[in-house]
Protein backbone atom coordinates (compact mmCIF):
# COMPACT_ATOMS: atom_id res chain seq x y z
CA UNK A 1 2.00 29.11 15.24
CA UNK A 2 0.16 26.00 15.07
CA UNK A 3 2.28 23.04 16.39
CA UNK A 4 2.73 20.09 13.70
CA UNK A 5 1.63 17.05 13.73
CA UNK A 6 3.75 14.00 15.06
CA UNK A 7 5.83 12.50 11.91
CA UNK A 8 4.22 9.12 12.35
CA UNK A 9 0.94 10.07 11.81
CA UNK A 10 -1.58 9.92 9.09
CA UNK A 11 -3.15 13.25 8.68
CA UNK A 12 -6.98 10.93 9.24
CA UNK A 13 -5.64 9.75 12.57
CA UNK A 14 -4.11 13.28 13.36
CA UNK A 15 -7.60 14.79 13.49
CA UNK A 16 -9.45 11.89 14.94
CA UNK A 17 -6.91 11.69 18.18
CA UNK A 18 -5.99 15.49 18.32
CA UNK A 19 -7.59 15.86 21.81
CA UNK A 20 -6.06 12.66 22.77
CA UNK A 21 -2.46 13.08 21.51
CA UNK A 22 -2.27 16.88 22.46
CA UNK A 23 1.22 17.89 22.74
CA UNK A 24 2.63 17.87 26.78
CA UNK A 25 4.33 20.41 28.25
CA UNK A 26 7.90 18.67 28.51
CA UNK A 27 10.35 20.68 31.31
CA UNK A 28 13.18 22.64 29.81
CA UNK A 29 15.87 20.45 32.09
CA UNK A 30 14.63 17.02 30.24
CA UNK A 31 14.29 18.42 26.75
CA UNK A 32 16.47 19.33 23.72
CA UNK A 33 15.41 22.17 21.94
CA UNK A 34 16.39 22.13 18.44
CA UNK A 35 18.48 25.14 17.26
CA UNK A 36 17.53 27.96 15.30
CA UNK A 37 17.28 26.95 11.43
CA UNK A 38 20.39 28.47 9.64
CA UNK A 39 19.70 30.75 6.50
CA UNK A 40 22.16 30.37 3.36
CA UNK A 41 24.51 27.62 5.01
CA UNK A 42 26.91 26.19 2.40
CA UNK A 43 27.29 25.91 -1.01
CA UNK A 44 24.13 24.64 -2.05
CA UNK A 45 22.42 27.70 0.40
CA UNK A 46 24.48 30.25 -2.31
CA UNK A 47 23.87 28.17 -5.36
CA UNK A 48 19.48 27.79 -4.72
CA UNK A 49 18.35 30.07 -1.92
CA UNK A 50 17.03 29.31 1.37
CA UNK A 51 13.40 26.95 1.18
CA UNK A 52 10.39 29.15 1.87
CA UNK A 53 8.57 26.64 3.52
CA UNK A 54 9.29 22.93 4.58
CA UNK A 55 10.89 20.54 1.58
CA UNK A 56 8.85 17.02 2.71
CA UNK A 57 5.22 15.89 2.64
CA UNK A 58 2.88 15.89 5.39
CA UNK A 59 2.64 12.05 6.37
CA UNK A 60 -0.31 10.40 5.22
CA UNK A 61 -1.39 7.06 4.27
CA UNK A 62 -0.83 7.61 0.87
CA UNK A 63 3.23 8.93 1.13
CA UNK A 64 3.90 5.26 2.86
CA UNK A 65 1.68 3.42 -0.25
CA UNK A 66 3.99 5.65 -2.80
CA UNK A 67 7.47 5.42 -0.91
CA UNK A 68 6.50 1.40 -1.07
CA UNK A 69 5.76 1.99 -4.91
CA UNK A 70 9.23 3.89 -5.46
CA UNK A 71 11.00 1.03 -3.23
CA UNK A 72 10.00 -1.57 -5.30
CA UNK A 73 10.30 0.42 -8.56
CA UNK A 74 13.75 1.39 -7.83
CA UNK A 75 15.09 -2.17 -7.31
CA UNK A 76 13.46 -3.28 -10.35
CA UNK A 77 14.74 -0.80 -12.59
CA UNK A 78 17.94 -0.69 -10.97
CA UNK A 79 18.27 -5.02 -11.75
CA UNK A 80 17.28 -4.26 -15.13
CA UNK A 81 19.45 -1.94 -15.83
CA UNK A 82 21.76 -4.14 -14.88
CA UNK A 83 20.98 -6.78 -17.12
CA UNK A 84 22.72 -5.05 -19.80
CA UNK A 85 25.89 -2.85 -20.38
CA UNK A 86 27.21 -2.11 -16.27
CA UNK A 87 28.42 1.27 -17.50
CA UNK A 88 25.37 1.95 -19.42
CA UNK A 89 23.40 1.44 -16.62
CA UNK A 90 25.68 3.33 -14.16
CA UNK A 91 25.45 6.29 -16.59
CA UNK A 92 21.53 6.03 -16.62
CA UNK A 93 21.54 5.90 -12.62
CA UNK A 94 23.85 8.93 -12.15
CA UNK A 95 22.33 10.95 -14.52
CA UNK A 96 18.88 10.43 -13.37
CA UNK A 97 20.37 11.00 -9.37
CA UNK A 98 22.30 13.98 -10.88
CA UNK A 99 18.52 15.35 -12.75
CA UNK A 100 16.47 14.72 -9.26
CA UNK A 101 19.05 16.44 -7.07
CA UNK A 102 18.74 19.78 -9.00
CA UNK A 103 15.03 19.76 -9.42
CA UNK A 104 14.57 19.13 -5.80
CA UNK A 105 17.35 21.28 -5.07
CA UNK A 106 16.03 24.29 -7.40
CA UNK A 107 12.12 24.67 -5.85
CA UNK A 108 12.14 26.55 -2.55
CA UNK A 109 9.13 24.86 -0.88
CA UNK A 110 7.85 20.86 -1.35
CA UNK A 111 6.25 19.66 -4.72
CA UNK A 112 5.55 16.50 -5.03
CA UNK A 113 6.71 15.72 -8.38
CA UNK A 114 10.41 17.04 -7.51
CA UNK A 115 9.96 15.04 -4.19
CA UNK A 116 9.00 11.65 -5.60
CA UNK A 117 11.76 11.78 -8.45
CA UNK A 118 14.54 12.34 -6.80
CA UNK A 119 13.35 9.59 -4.14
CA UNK A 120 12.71 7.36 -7.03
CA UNK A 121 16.03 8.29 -8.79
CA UNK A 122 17.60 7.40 -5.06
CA UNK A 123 15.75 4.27 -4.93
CA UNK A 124 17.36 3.22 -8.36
CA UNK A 125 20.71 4.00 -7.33
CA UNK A 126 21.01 3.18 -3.62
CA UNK A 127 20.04 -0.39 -4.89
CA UNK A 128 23.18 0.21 -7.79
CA UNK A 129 25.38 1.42 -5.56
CA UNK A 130 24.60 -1.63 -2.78
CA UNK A 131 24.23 -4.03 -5.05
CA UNK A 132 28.02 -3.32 -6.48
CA UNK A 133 29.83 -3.83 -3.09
CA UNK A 134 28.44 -7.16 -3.21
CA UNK A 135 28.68 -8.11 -6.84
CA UNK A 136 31.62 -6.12 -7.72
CA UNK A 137 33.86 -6.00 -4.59
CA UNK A 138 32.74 -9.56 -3.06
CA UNK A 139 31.43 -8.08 0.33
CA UNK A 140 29.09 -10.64 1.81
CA UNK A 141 25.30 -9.52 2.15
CA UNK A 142 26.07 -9.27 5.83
CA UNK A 143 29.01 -7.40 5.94
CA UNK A 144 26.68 -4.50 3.24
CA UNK A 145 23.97 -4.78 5.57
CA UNK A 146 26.27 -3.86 8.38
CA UNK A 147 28.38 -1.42 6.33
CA UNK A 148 25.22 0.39 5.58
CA UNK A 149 23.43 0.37 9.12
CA UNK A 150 26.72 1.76 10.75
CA UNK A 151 26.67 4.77 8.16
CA UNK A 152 23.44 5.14 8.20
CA UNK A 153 24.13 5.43 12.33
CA UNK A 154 26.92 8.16 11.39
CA UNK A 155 23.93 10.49 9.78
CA UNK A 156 21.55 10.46 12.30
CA UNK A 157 24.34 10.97 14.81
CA UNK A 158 25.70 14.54 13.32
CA UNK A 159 22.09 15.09 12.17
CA UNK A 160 21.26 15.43 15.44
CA UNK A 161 24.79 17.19 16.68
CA UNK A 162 24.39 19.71 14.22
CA UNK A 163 20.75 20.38 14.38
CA UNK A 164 19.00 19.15 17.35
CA UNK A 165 16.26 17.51 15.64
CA UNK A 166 15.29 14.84 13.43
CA UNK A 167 11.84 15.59 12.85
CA UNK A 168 10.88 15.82 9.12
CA UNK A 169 9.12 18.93 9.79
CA UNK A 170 12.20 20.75 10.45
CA UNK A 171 13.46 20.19 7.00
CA UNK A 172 13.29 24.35 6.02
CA UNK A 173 17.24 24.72 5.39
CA UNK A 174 18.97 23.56 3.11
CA UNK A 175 21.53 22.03 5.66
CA UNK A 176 19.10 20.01 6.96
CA UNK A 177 17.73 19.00 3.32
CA UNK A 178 21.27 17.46 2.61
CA UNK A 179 20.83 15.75 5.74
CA UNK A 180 17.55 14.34 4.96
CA UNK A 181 18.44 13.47 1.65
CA UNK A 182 21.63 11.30 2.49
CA UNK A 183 19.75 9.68 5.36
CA UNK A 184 16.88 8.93 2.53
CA UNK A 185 20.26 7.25 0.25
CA UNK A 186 21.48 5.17 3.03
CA UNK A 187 18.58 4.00 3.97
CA UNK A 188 17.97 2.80 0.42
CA UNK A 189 21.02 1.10 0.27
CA UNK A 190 20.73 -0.88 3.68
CA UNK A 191 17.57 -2.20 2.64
CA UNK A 192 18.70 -3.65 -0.14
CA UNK A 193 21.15 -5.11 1.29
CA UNK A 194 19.16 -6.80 4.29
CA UNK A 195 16.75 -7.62 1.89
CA UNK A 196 18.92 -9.45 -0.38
CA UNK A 197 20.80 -10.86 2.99
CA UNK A 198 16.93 -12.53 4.32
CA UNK A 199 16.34 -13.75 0.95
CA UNK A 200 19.92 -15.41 0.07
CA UNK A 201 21.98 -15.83 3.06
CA UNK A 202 19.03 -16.95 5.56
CA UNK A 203 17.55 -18.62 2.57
CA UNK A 204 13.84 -17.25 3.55
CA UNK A 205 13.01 -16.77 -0.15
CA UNK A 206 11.48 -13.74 -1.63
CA UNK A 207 8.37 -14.58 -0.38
CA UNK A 208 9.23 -15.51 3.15
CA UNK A 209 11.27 -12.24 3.35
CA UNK A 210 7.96 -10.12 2.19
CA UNK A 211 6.08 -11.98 4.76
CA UNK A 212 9.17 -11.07 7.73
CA UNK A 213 9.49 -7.65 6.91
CA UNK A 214 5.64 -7.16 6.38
CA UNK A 215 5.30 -7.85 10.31
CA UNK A 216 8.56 -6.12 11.06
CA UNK A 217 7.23 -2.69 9.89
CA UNK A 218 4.04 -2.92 11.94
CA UNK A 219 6.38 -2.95 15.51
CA UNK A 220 6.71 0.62 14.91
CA UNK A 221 3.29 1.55 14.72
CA UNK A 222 2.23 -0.59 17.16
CA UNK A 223 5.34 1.02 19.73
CA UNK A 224 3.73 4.54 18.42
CA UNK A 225 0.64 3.94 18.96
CA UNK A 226 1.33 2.90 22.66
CA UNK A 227 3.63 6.13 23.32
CA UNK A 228 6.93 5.23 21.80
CA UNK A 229 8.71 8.40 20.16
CA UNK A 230 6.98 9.21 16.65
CA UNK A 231 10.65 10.42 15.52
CA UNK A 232 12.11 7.37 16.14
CA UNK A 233 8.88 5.13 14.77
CA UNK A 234 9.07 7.20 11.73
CA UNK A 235 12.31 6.06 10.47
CA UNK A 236 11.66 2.66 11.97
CA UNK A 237 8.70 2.50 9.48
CA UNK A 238 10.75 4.24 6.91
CA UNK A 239 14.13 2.06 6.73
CA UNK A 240 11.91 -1.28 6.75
CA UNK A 241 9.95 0.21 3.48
CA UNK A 242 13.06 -0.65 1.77
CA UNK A 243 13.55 -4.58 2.11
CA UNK A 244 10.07 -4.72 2.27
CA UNK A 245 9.27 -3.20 -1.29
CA UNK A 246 12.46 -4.86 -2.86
CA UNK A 247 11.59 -8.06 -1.62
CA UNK A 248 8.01 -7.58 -3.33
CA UNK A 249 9.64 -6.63 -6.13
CA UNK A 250 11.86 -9.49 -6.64
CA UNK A 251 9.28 -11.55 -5.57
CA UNK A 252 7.32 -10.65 -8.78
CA UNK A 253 10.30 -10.04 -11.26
CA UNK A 254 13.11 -12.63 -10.49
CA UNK A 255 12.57 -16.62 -12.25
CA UNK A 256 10.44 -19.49 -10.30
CA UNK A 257 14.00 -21.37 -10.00
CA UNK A 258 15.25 -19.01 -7.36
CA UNK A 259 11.66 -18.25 -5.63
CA UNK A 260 10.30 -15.86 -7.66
CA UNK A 261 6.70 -15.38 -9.86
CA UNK A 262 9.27 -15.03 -13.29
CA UNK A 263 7.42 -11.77 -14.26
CA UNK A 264 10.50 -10.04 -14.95
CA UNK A 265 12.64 -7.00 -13.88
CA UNK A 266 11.80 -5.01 -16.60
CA UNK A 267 7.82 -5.22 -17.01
CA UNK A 268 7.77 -5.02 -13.12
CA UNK A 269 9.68 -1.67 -13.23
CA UNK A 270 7.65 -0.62 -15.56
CA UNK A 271 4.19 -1.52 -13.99
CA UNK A 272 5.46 -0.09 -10.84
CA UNK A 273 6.70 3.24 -12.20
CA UNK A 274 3.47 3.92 -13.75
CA UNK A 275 1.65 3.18 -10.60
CA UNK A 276 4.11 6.04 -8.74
CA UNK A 277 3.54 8.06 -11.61
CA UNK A 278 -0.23 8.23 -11.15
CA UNK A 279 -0.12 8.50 -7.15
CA UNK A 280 2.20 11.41 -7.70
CA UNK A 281 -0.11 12.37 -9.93
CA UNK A 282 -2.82 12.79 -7.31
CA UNK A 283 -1.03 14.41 -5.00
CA UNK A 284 0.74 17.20 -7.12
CA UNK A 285 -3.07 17.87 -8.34
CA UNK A 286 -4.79 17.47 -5.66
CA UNK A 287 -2.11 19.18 -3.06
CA UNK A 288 -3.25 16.69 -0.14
CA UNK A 289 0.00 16.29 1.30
CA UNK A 290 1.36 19.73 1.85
CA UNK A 291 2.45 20.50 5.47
CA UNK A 292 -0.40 22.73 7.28
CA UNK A 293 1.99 25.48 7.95
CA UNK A 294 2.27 25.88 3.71
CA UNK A 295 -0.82 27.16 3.87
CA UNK A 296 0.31 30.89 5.02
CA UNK A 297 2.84 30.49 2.71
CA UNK A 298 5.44 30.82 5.02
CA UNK A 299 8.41 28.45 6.45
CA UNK A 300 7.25 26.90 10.06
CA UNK A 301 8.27 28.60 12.92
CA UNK A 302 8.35 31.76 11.74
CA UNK A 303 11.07 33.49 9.44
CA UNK A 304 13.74 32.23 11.92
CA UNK A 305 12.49 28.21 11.47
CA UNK A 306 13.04 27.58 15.26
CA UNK A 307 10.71 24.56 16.04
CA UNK A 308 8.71 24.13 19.68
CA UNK A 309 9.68 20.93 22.05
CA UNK A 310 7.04 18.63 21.63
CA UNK A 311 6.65 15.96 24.05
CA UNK A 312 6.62 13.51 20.72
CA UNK A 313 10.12 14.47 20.26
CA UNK A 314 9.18 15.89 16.86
């Protein structure tokens, strides 16, 4: 079996640096191996069937340019939505969450356009659902953005209990899809909240915060790129795409008088979801982001799912 590629890494810089970043033999005393994929585990297991192959894209420059998109598009939305009737809106958010968890939950391998809707109908409400501790319940930006971190804390922690890995490439059960999937919702919701706690609490401004979290999100890389663990950098990268896009999108959408361009909520959700649309688009058509081992059509590691120790941790 072909071992996969680090999480953090573009497929271009894969190939360039694959006799550079060759995985290293790591001793069985200092590594965890990650245990044996499951088959039918819980209720969702008995409802869709076990994935034949993994249930996330390969990582390539283009996923982080459409999970941006689908950040920003999902606070936009979500804020105009929320311009009119609460409950209207609410019902609209559910029901699209409610639509994306069965497609997703119904194929048995990754396709994009079941992917990106469901994370697009999580983007839209993770923002609702953050948004509403703050507006609704009067919990201080802070006290959401530490609310959120410490669950989001909580996933990875039995995540990792229960499955000995967080690597995206071990997503072939449907266990460890739930996991993914909740860890993909909370990470939503924190960055909305420390998005909306830079811009209003610290008083940076929408711009100031797109400028803080634009640097933010390179330390990752630049930790990768000088040996950190591609795991870890991964959902560095991926939790900071959050504040990031929704502080582009307010940016654009919300009125000059509170720092804004006054573009609007609803043309920006709109411009933004037809931009996701068409890099979806691409990538359903032109199959560029499918993991290598979905080639054989097969899940990786074998019919068992068991995943090598790489010295990447992934």
């Amino acid at each position: 079996m072909k071992p996969h590629r680090a999480d953090f890494v573009p497929q271009g810089v894969a190939r360039a640096e694959a006799g550079l970043l060759g995985s290293v033999a790591v001793p069985s005393s200092l590594a965890r191996r990650p245990r044996p994929a499951r088959t039918t585990t819980g209720l969702s297991g008995r409802l869709f069937g076990e994935p034949d192959a993994a249930k996330v894209p390969e990582i390539t420059a283009l996923f982080w340019v459409v999970k941006l998109a689908t950040t920003a598009g999902g606070e936009a939305t979500s804020d105009y939505l929320a311009l009119g009737s609460h409950l209207v809106g609410a019902v609209v958010e559910v029901g699209l969450l409610v639509i994306g968890l069965a497609w997703q939950f119904r194929t048995r391998r990754y396709t994009a356009t079941a992917y990106w809707f469901l994370a697009y109908a999580i983007a839209i409400f993770g923002t609702g659902a953050s948004d509403t501790l703050h507006l609704t319940f009067g919990i201080p930006y802070a006290g959401t953005t530490v609310l959120w971190a410490v669950v989001l804390a909580a996933v990875f922690f039995f995540w990792y209990r229960a499955e000995g890995t967080l690597s995206i490439h071990s997503i072939v059960t449907r266990r460890r899809e739930q996991y993914y999937w909740a860890t993909v919702f909370v990470t939503f919701a924190l960055g909305t909240a420390l998005g909306d706690f830079t811009a209003t609490t610290l008083g940076l401004g929408y711009l100031s915060s797109v400028v803080l979290f634009a640097v933010a999100i390179m330390i990752p890389l630049v930790a990768w790129r000088f040996g950190a663990n591609a795991v870890g950098a991964f959902w560095a990268a991926y939790v900071i795409t959050r504040p990031l896009g929704a502080s582009i999108a307010d940016y654009v959408s919300k009125p000059r008088s509170i720092s804004g361009a006054g573009f609007g909520d609803g043309r920006t959700a709109l411009v933004v979801t037809a931009a996701v649309a068409a890099g979806v688009a691409y990538l359903a058509i032109s199959r560029a982001d499918i993991q290598p081992d979905q080639a054989d059509g097969g899940r990786p590691g074998g019919q068992s799912g068991e995943q090598p120790v790489r010295a990447a941790g992934t």
